[in-house]
N, C-alpha and C. Protein backbone atom coordinates (compact mmCIF):
# COMPACT_ATOMS: atom_id res chain seq x y z
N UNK A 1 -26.91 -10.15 20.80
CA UNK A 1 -27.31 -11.46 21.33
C UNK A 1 -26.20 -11.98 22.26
N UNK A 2 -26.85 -12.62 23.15
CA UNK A 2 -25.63 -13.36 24.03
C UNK A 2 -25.98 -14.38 24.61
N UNK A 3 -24.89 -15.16 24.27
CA UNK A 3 -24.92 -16.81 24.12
C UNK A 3 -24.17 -17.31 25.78
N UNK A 4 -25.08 -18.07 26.75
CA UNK A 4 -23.97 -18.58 27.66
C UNK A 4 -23.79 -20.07 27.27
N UNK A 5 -22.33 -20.14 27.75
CA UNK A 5 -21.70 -21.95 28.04
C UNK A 5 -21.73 -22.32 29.34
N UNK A 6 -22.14 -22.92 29.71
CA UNK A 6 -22.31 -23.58 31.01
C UNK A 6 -20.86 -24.73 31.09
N UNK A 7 -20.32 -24.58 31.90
CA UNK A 7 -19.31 -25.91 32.66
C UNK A 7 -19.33 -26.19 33.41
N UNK A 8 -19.84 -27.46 34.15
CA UNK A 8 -20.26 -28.07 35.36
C UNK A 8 -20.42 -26.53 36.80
N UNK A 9 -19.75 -25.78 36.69
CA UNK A 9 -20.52 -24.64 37.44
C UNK A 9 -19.72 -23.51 37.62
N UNK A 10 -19.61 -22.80 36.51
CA UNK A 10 -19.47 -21.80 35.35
C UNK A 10 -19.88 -21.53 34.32
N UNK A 11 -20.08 -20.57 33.96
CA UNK A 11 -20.50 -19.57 33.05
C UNK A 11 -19.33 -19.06 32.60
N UNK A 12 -19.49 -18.94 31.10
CA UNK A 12 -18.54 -17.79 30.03
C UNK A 12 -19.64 -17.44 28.80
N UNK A 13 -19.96 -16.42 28.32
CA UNK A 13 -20.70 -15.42 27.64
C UNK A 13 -19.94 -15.69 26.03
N UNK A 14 -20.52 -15.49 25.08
CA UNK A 14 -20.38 -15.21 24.11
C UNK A 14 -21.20 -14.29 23.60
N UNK A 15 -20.74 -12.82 23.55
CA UNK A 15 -21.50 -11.30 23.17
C UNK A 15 -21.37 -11.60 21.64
N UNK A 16 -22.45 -11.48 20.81
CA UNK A 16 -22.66 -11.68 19.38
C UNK A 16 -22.58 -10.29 18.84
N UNK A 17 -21.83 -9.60 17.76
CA UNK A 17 -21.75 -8.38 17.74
C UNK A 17 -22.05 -8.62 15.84
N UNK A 18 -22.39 -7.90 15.16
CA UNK A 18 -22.74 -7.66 14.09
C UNK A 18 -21.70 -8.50 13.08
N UNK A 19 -20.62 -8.71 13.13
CA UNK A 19 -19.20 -9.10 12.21
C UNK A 19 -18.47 -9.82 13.08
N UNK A 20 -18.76 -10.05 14.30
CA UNK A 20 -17.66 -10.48 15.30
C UNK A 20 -17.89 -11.19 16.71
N UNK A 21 -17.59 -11.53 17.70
CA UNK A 21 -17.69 -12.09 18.69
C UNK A 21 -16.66 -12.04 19.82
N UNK A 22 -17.68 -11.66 21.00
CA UNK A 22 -16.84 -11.48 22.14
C UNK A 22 -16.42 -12.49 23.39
N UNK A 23 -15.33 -12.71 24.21
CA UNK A 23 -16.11 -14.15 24.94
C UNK A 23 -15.72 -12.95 26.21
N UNK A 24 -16.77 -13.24 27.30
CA UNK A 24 -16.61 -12.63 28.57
C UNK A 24 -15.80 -14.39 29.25
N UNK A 25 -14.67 -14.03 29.76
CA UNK A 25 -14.44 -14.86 30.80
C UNK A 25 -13.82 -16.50 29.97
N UNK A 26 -12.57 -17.42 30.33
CA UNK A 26 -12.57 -18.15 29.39
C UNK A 26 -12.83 -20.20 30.16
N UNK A 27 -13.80 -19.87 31.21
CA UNK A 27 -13.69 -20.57 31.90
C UNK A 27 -12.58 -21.78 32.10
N UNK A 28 -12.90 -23.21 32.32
CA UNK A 28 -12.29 -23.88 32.70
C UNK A 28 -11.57 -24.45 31.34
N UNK A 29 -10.42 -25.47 31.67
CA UNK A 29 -9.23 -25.58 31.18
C UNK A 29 -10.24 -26.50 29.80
N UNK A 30 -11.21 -27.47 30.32
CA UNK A 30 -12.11 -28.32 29.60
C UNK A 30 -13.23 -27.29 28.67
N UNK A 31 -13.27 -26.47 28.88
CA UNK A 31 -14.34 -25.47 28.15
C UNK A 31 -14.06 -24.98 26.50
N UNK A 32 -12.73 -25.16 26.47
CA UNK A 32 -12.34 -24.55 25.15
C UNK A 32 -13.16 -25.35 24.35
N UNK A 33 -13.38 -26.34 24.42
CA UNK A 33 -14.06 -27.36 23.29
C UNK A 33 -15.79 -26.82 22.82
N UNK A 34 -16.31 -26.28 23.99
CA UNK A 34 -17.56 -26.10 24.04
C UNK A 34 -17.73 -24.62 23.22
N UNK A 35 -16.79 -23.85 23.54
CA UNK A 35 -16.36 -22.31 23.26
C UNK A 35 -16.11 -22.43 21.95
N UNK A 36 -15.31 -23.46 21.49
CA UNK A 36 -15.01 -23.75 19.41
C UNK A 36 -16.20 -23.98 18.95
N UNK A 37 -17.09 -25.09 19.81
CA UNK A 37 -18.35 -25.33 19.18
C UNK A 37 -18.94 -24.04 18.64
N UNK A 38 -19.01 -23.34 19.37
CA UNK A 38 -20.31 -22.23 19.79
C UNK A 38 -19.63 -21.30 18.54
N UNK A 39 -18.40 -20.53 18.54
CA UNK A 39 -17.82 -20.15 17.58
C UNK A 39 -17.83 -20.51 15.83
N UNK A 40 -17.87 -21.72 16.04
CA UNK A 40 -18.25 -22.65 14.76
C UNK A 40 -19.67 -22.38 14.26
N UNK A 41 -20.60 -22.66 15.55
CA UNK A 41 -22.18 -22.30 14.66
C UNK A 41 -22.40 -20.88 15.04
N UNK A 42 -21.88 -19.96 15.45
CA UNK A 42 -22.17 -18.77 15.39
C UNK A 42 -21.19 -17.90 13.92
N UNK A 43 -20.39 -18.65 13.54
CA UNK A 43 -19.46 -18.87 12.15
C UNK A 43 -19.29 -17.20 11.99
N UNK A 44 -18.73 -16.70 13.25
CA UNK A 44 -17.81 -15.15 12.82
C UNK A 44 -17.13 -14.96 13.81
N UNK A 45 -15.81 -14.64 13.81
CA UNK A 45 -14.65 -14.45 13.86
C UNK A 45 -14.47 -13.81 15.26
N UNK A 46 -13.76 -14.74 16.72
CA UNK A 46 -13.63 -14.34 17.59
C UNK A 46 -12.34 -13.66 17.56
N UNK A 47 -12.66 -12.36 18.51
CA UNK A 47 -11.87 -11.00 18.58
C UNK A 47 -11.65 -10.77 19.34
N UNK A 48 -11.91 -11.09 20.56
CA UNK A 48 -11.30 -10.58 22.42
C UNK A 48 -12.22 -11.95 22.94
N UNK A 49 -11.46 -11.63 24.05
CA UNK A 49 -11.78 -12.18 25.54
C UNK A 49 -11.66 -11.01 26.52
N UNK A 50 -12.50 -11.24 26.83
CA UNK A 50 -12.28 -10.40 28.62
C UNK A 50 -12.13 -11.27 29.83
N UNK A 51 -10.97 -10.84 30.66
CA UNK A 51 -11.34 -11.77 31.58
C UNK A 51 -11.74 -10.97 32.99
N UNK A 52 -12.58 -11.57 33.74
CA UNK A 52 -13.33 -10.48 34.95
C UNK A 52 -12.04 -10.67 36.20
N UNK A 53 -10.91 -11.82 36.09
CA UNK A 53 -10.41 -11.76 36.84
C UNK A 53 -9.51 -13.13 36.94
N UNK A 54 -8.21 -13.35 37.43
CA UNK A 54 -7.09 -14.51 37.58
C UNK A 54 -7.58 -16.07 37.57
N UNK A 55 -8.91 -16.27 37.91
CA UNK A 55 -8.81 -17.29 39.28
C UNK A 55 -8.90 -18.70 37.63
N UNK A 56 -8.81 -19.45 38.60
CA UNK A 56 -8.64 -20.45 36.87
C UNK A 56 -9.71 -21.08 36.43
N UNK A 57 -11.01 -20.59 37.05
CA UNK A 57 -12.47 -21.26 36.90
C UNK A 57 -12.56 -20.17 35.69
N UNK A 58 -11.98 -19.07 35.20
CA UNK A 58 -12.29 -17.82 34.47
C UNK A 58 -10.77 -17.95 33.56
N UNK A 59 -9.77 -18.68 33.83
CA UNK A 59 -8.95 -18.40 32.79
C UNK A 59 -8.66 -19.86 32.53
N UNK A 60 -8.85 -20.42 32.74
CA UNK A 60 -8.36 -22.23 32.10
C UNK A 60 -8.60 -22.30 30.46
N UNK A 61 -9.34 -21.92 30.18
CA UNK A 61 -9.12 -22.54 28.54
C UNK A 61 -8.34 -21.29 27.76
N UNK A 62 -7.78 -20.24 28.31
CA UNK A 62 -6.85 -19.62 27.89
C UNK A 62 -6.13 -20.18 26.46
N UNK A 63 -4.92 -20.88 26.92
CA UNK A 63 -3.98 -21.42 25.88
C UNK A 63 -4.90 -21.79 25.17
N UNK A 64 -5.75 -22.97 25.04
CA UNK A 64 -6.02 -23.64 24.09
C UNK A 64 -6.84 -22.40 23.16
N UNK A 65 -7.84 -21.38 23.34
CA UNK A 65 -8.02 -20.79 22.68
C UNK A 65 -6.69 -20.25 21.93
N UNK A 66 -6.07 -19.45 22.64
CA UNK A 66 -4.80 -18.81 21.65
C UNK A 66 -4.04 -19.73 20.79
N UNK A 67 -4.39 -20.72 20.64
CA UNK A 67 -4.04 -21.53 19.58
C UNK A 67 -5.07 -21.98 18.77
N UNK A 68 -6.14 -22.20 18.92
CA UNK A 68 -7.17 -22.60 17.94
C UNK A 68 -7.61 -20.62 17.57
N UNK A 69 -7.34 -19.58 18.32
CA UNK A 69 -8.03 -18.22 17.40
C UNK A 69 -6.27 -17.74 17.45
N UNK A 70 -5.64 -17.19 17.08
CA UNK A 70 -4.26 -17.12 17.09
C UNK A 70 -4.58 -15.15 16.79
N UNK A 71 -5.24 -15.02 16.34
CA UNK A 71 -5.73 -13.14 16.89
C UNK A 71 -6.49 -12.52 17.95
N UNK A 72 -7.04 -13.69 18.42
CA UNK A 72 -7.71 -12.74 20.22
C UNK A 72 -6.59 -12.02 20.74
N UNK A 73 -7.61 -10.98 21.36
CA UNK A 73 -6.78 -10.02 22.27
C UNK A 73 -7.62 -10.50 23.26
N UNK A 74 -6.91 -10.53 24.45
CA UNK A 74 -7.44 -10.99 25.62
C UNK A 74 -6.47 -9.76 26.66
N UNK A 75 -7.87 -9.33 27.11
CA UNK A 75 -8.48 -7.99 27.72
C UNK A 75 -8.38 -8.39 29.52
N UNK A 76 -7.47 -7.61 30.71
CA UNK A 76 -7.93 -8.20 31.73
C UNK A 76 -7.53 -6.54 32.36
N UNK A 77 -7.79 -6.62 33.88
CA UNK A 77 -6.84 -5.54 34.51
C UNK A 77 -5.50 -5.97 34.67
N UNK A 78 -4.45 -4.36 34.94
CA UNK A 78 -3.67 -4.63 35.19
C UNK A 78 -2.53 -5.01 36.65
N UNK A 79 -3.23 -5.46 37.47
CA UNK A 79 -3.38 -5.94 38.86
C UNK A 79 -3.79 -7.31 38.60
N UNK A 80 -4.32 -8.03 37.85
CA UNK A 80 -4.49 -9.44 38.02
C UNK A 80 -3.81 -9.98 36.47
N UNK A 81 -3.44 -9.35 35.80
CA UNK A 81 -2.65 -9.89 34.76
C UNK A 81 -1.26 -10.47 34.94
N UNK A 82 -0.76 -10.00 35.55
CA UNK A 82 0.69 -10.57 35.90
C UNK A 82 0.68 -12.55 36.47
N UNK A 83 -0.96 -12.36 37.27
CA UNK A 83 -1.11 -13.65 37.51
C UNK A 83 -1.84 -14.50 35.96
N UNK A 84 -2.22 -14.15 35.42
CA UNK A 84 -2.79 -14.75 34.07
C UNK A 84 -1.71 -14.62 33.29
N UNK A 85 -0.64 -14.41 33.01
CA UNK A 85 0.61 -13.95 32.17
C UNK A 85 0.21 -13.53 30.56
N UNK A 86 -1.14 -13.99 29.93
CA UNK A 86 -1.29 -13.74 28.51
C UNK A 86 -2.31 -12.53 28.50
N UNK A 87 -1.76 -11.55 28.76
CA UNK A 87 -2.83 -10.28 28.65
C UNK A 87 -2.41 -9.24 27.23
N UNK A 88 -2.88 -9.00 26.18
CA UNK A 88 -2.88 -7.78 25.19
C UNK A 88 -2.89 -6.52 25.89
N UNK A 89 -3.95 -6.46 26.31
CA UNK A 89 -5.09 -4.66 26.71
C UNK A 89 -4.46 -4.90 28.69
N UNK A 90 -4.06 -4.51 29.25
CA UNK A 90 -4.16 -4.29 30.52
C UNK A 90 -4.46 -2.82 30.51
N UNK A 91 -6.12 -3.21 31.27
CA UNK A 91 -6.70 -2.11 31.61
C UNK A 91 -6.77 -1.50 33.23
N UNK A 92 -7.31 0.00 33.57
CA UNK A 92 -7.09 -0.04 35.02
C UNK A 92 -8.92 0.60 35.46
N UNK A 93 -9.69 0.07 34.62
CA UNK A 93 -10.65 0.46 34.49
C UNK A 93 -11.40 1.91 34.18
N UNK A 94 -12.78 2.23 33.79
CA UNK A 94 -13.16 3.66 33.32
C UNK A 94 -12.79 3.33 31.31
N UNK A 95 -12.58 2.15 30.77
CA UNK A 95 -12.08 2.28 29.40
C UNK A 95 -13.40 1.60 28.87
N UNK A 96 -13.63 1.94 27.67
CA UNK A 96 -14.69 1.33 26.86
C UNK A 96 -14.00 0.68 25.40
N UNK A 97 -14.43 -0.75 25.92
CA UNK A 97 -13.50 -1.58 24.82
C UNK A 97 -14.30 -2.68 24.15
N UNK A 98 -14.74 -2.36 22.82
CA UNK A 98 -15.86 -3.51 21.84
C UNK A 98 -17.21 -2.76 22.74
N UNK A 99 -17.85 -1.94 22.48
CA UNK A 99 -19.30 -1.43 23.34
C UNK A 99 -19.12 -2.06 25.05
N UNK A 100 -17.74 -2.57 25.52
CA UNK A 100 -18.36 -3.03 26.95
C UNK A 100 -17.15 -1.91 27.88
N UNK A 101 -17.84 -1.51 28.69
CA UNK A 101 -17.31 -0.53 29.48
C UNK A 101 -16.81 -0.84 30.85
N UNK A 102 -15.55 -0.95 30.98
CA UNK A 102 -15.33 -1.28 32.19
C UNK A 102 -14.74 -0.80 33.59
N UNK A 103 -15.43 -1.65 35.10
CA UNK A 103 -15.37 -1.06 35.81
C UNK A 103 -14.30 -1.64 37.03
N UNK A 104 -13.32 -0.86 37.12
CA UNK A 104 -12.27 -1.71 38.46
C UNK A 104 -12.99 -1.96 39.94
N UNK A 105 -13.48 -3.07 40.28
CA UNK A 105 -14.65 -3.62 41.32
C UNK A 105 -13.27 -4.64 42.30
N UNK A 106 -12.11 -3.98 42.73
CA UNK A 106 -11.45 -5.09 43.67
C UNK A 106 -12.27 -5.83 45.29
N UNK A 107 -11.81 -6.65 45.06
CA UNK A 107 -12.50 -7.34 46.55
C UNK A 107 -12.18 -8.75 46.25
N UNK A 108 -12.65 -9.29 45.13
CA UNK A 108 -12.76 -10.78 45.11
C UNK A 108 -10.96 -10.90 44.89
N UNK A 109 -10.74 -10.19 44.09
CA UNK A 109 -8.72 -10.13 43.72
C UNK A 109 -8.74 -9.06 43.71
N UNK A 110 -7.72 -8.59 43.37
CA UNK A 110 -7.10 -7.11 43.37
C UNK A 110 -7.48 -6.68 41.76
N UNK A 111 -7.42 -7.12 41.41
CA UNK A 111 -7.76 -7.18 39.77
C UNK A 111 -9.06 -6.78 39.02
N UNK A 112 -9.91 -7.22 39.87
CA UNK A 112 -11.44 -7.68 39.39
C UNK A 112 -12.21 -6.67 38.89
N UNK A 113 -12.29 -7.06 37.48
CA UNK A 113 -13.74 -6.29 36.65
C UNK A 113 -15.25 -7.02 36.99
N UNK A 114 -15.51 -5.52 36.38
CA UNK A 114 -16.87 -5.48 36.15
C UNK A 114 -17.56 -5.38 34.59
N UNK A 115 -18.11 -5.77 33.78
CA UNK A 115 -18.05 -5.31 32.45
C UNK A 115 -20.02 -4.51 32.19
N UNK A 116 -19.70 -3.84 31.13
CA UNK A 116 -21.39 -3.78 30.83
C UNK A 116 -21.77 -3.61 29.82
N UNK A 117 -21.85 -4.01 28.68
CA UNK A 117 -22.91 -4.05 27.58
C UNK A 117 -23.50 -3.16 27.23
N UNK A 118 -22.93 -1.83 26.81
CA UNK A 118 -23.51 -1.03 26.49
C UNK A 118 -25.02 -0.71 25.66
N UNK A 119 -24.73 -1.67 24.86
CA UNK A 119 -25.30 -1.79 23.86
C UNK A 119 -26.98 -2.76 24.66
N UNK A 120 -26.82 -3.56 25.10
CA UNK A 120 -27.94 -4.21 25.33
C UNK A 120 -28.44 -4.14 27.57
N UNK A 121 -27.27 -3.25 27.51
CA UNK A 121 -27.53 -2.57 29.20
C UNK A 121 -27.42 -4.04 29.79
N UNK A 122 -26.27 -4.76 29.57
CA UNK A 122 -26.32 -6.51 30.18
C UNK A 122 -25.08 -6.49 31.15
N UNK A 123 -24.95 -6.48 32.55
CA UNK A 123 -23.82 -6.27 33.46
C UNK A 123 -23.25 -8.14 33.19
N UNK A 124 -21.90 -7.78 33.43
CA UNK A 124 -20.83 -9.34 33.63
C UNK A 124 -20.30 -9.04 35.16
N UNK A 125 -20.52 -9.25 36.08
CA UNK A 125 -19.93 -9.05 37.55
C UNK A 125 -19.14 -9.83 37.92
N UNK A 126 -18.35 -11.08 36.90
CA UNK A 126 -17.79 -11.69 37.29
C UNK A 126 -17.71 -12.63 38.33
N UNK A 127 -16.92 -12.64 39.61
CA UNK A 127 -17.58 -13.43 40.95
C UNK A 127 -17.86 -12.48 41.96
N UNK A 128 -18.49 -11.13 41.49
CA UNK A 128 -18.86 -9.98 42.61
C UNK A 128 -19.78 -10.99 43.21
N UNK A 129 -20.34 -11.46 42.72
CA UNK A 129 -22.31 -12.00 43.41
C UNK A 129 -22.26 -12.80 42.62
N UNK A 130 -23.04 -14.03 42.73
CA UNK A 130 -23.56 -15.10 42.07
C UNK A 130 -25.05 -14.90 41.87
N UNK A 131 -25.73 -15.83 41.59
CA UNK A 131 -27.30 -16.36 41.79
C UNK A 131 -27.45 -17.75 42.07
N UNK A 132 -28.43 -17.65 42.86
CA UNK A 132 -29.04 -19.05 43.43
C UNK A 132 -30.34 -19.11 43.37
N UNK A 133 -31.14 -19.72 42.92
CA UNK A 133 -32.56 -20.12 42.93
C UNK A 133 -33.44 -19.00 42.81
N UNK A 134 -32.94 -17.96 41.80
CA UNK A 134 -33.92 -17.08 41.54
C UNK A 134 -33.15 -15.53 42.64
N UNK A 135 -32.45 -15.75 43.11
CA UNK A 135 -32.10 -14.71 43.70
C UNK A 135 -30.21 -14.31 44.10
N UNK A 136 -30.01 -12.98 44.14
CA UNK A 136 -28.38 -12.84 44.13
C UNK A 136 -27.69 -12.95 45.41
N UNK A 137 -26.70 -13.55 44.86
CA UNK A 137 -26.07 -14.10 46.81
C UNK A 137 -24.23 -13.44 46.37
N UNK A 138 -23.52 -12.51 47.49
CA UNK A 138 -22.53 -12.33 47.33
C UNK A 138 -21.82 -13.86 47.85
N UNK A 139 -20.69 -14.08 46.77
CA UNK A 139 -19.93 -15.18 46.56
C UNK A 139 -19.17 -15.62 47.98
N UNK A 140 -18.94 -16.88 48.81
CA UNK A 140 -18.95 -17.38 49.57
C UNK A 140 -17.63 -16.52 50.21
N UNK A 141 -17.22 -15.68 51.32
CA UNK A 141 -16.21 -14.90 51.59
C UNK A 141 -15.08 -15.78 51.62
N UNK A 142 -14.91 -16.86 51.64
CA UNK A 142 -13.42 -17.82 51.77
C UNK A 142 -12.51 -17.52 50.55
N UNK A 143 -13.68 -17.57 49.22
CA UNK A 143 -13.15 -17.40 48.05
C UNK A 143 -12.71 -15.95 47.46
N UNK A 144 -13.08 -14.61 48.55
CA UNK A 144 -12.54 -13.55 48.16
C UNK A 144 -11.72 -13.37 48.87
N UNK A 145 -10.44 -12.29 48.28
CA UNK A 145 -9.37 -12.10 48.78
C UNK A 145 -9.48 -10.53 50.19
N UNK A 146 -10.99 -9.77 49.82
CA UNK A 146 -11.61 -9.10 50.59
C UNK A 146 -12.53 -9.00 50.47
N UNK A 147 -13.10 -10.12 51.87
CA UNK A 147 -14.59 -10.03 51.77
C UNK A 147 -15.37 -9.00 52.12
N UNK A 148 -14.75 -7.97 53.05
CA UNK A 148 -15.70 -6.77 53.18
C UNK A 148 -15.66 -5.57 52.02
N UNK A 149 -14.55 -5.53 50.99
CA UNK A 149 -14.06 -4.49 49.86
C UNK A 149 -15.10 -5.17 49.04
N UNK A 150 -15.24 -6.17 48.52
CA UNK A 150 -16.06 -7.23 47.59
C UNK A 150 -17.62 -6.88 48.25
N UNK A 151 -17.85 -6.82 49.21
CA UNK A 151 -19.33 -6.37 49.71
C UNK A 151 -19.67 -5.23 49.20
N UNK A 152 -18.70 -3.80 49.41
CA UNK A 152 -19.06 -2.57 49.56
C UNK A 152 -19.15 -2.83 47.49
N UNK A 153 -18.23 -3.28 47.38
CA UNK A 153 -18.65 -2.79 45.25
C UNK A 153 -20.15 -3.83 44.86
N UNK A 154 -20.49 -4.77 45.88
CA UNK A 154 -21.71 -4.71 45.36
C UNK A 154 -22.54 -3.77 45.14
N UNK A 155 -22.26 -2.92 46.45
CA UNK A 155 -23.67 -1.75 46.84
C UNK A 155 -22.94 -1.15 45.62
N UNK A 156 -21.94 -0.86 45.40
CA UNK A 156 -21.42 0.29 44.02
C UNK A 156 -21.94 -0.21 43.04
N UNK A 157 -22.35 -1.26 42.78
CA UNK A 157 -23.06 -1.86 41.65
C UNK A 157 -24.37 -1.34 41.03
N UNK A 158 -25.15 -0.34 41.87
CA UNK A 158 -26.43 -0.08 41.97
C UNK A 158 -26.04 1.59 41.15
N UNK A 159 -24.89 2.03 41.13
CA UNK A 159 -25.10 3.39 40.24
C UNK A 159 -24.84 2.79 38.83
N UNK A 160 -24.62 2.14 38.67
CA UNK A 160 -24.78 1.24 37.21
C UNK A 160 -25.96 1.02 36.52
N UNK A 161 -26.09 1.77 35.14
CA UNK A 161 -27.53 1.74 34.56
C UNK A 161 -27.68 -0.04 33.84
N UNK A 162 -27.90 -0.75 34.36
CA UNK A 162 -28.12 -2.40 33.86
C UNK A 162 -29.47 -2.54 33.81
N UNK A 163 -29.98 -3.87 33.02
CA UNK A 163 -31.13 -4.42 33.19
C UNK A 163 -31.31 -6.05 33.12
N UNK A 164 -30.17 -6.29 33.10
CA UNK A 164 -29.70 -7.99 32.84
C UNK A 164 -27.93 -8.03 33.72
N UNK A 165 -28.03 -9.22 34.27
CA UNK A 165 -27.04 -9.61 34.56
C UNK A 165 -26.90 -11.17 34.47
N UNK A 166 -25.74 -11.06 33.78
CA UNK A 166 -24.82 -12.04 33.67
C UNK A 166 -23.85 -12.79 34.31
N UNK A 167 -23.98 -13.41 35.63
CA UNK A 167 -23.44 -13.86 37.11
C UNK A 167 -22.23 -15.35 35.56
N UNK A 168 -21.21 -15.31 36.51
CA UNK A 168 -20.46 -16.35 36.33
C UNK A 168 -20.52 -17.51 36.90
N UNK A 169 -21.72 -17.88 38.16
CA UNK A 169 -22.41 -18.81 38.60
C UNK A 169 -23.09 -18.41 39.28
N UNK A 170 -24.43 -19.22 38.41
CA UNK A 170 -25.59 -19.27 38.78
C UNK A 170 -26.67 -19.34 37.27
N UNK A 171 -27.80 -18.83 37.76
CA UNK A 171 -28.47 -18.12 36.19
C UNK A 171 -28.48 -16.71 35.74
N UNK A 172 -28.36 -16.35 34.48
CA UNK A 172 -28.52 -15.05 34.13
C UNK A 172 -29.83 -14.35 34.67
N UNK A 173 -29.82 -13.34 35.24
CA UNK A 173 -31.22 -12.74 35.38
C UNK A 173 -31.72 -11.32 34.62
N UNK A 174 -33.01 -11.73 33.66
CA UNK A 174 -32.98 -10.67 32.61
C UNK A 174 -33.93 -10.04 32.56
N UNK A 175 -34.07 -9.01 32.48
CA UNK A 175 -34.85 -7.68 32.72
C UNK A 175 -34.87 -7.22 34.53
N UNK A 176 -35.24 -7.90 35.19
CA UNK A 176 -35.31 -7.30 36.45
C UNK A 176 -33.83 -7.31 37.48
N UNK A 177 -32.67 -7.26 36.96
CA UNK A 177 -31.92 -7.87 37.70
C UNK A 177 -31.78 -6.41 38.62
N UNK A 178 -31.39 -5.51 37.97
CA UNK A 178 -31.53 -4.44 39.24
C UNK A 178 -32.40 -4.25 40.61
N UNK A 179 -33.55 -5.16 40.37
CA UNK A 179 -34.38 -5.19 41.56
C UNK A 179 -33.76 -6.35 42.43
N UNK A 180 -33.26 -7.04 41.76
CA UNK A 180 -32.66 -8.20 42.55
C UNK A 180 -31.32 -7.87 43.51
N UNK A 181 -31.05 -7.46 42.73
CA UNK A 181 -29.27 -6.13 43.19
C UNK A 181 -29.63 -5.92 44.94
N UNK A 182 -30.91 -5.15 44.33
CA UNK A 182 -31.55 -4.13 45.58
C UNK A 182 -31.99 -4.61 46.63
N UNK A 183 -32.72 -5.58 46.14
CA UNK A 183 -32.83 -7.00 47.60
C UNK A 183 -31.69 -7.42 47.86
N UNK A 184 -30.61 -7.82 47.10
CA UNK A 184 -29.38 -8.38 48.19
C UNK A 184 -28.85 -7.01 48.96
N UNK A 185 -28.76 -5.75 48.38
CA UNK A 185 -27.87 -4.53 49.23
C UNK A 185 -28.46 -4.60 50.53
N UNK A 186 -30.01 -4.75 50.22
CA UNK A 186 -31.00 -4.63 51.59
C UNK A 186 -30.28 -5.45 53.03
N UNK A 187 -30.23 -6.59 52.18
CA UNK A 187 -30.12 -7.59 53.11
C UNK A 187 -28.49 -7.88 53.26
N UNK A 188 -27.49 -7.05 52.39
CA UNK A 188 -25.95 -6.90 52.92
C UNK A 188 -26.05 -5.57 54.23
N UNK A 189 -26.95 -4.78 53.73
CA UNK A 189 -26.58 -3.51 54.18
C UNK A 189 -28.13 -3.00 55.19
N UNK A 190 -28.47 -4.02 56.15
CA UNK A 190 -29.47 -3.82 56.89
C UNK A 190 -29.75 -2.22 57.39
């Protein structure tokens, strides 16, 4: 099961795992409160964070978690960790960690994951692409650090067996999101 938190305009995931709980992403600095909630009525024991990448819309409630869960491991690459300073796992992608498998997708930072859900085939793209009104839009180029590297791992996005995606803004799109993928490559990659 997977639970999103919404923060005025962000997304962070809570992956429900049999004994345990995952958070994709730890949004904003104000989110931790919403993230205890959710932890509280889901009443089992958070165990990682992943983060898809530095920027502080994805790491702000950091601290305050590591003090209200004082055992998360918090999971990032090792190219954007040095800017987040609280990393356990620095990964360099290709590792499979809690069923989510991850993929090194640089463009937006140097850093930037991709995650996937093995288990329920559910992609986390972090700020590869957003959604807007029913359809996927790559994230505004000001805000990537390479907007044409960040283009091309969309299209890389498509050898990825998914069927749900999980955008960090916008709405989740579930079951068809690969067709959606395929309309934006179309229309990146005329």
């Amino acid at each position: 099961m997977i639970h999103r938190i919404f923060d005025r305009f962000v997304n962070v995931y809570i992956i429900e795992r049999e004994d345990h709980l995952i958070l994709v992403d730890a949004g904003l600095e104000e989110t931790c409160e919403k993230i205890i909630e959710k932890v509280k009525e889901l009443d089992k024991p958070l165990t990682t964070v992943f983060l898809t990448h530095h920027h502080f819309d994805h790491t702000g409630s950091l601290r305050c978690l590591r003090e209200k869960f004082p055992g998360i491991k918090v999971v990032a690459h090792e190219l954007d960790a040095p800017r987040i300073g609280e990393v356990d796992v620095k990964v360099k992608g290709g590792e499979v960690i809690d069923g989510l498998k991850i993929f090194h997708m640089p463009g937006h930072t140097q850093g930037s994951i991709v995650l996937l859900d093995l288990e329920s085939k559910s992609l986390f793209p972090g700020d590869l692409l957003m959604e807007e009104n029913g359809r996927l839009k790559e994230i505004p180029q000001m805000y990537s650090l390479n907007p044409e590297e960040n283009r091309q791992r969309i299209k890389e996005l498509l050898e990825i067996d998914f069927e749900n995606l999980y955008p960090a803004h916008g709405e989740p799109i579930i079951g068809n999101a690969k067709e959606k993928l395929e309309e934006l490559v179309r229309k990146l990659f005329p």
